[in-house]
C-alpha atoms as a PDB file:
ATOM      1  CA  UNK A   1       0.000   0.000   0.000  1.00  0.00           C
ATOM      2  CA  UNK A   2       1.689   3.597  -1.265  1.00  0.00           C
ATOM      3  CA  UNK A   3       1.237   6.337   0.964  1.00  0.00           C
ATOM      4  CA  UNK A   4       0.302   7.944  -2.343  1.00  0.00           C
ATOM      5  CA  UNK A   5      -3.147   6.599  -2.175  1.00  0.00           C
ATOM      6  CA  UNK A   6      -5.717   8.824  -0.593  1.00  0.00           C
ATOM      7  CA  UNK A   7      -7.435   5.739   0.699  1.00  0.00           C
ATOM      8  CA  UNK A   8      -4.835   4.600   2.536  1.00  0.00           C
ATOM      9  CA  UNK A   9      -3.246   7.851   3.977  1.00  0.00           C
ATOM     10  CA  UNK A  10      -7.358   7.902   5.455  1.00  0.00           C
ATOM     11  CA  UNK A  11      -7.885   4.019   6.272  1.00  0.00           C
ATOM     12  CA  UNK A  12      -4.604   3.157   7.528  1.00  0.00           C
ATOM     13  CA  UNK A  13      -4.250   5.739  10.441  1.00  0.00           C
ATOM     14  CA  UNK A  14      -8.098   5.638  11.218  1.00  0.00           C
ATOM     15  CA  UNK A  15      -7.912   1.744  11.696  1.00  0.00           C
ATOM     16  CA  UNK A  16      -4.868   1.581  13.812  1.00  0.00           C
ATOM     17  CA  UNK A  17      -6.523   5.195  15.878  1.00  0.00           C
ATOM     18  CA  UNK A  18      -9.569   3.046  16.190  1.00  0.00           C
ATOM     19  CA  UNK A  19      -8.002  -0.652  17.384  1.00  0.00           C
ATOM     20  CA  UNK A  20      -5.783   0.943  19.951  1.00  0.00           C
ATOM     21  CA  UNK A  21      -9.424   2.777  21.480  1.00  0.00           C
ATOM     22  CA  UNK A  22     -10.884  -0.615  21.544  1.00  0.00           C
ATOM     23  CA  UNK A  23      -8.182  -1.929  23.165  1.00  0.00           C
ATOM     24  CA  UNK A  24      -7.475   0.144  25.432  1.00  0.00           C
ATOM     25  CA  UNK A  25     -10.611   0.011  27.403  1.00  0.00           C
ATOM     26  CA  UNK A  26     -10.021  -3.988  28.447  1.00  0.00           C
ATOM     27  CA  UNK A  27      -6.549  -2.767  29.105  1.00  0.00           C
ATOM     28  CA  UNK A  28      -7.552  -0.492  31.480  1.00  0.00           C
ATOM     29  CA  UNK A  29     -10.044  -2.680  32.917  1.00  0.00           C
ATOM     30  CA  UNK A  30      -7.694  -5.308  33.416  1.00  0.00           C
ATOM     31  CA  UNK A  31      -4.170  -3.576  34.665  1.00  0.00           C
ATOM     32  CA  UNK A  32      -5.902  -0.235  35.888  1.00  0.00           C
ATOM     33  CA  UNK A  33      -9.429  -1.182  37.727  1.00  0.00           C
ATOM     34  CA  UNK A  34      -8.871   1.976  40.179  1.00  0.00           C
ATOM     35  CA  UNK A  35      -8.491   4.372  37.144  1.00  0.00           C
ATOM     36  CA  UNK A  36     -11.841   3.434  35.154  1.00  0.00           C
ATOM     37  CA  UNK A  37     -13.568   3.415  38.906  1.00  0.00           C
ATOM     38  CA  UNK A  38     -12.254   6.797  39.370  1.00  0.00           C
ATOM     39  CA  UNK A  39     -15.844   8.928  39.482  1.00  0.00           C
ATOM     40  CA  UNK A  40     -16.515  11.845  37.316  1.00  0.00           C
ATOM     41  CA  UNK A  41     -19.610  13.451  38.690  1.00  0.00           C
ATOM     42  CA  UNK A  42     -22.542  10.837  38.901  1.00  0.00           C
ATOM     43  CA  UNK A  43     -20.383   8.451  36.232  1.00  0.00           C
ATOM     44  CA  UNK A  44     -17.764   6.178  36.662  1.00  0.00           C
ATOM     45  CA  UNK A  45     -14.827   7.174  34.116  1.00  0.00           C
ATOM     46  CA  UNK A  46     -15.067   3.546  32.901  1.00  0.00           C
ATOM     47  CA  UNK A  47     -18.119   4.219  31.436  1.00  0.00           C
ATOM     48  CA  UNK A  48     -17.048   7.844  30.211  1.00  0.00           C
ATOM     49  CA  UNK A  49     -14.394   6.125  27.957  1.00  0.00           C
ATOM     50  CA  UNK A  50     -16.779   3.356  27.053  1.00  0.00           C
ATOM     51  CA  UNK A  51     -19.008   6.188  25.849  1.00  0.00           C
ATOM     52  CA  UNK A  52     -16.632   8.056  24.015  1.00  0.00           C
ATOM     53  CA  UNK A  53     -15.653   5.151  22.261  1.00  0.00           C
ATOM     54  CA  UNK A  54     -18.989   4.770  20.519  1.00  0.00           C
ATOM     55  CA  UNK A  55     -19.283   8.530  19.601  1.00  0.00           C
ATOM     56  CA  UNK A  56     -15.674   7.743  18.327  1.00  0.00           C
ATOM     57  CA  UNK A  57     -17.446   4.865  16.101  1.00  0.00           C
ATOM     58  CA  UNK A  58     -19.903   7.088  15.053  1.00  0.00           C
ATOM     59  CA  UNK A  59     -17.423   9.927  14.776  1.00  0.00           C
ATOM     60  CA  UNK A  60     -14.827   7.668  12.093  1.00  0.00           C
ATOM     61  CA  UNK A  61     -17.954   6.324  10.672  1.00  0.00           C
ATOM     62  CA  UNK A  62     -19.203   9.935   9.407  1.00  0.00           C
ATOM     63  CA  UNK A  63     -15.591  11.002   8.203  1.00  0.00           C
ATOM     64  CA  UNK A  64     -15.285   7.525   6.687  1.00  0.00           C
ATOM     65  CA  UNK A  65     -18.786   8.480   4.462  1.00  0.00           C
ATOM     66  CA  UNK A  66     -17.110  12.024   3.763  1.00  0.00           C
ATOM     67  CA  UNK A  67     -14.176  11.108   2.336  1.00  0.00           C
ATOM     68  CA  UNK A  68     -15.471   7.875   0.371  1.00  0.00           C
ATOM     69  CA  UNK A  69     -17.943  10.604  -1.211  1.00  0.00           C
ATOM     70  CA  UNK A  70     -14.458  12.508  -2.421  1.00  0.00           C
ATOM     71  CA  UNK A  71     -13.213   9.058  -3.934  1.00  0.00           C
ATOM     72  CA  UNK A  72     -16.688   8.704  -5.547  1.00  0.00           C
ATOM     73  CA  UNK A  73     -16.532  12.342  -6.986  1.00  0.00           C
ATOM     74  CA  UNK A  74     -13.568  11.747  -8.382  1.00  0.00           C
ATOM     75  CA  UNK A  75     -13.965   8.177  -9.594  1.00  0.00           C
ATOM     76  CA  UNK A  76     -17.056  10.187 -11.730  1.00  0.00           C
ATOM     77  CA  UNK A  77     -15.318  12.471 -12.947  1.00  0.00           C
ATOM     78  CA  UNK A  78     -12.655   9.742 -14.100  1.00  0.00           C
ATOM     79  CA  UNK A  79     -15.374   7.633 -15.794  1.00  0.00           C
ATOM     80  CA  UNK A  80     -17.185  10.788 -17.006  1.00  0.00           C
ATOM     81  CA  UNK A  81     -14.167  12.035 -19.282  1.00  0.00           C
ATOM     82  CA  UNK A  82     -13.444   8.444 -20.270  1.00  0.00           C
ATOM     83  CA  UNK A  83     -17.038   8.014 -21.567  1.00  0.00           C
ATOM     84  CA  UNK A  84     -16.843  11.604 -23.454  1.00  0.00           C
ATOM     85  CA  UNK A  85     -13.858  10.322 -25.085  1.00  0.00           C
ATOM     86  CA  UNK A  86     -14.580   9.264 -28.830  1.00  0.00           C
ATOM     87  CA  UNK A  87     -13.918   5.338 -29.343  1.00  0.00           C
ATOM     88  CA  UNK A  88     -11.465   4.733 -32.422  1.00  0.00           C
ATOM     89  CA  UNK A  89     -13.275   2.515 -34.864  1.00  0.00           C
ATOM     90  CA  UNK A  90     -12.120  -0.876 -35.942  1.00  0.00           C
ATOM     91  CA  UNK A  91      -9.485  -1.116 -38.323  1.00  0.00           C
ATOM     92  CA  UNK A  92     -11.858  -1.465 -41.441  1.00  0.00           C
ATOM     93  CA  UNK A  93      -9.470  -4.666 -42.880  1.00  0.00           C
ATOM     94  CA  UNK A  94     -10.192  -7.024 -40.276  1.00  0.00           C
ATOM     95  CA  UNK A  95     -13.480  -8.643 -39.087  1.00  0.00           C
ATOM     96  CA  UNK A  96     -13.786 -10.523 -36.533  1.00  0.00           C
ATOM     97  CA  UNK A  97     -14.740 -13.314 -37.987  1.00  0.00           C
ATOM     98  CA  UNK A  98     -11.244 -13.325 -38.767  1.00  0.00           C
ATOM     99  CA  UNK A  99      -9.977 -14.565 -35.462  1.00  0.00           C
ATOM    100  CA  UNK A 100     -13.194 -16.909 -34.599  1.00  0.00           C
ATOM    101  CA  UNK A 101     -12.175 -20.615 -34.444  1.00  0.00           C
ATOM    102  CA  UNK A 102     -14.263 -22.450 -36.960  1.00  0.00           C
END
């Protein structure tokens, strides 16, 4: 993968952003039980990160649908001036019967 893609200069950082933040909560859970007890107002901060984690879904999901609508713009645009493009006709000497296996 070429860091000269636009996907992957999007996917590649948002995935790895994304599977550290679901791993860390378990982590945390596991080595740090004080820390995600630790209360935040009427919340435990357990369940503030556990929270933030699914706006952070929601939040990756949205930028995911912005940018794939960029790709898709300019995938159009691609196939646009490709169809606007005049098609050379066949050379006018051979048929293509020509080539067909009798």
């Amino acid at each position: 993968m070429s860091w000269d893609n636009p996907n992957a200069r999007f996917i590649l950082p948002a995935g790895i952003l994304f599977v550290v933040c679901c791993l860390a909560i378990p982590a945390w859970a596991g080595y740090r039980p004080h820390f995600m007890e630790t209360r935040v107002g009427p919340f435990h901060l357990g369940g503030i990160v556990a929270l933030a984690q699914f706006f952070m879904a929601w939040i990756a999901a949205a930028l995911y649908v912005r940018t794939t609508n960029i790709f898709d713009r300019d995938a159009r645009a691609i196939l646009d001036d490709t169809h606007h493009r005049e098609v050379p006709e066949p050379h006018p000497t051979r048929s293509r019967h020509q080539f067909s296996r009798s």
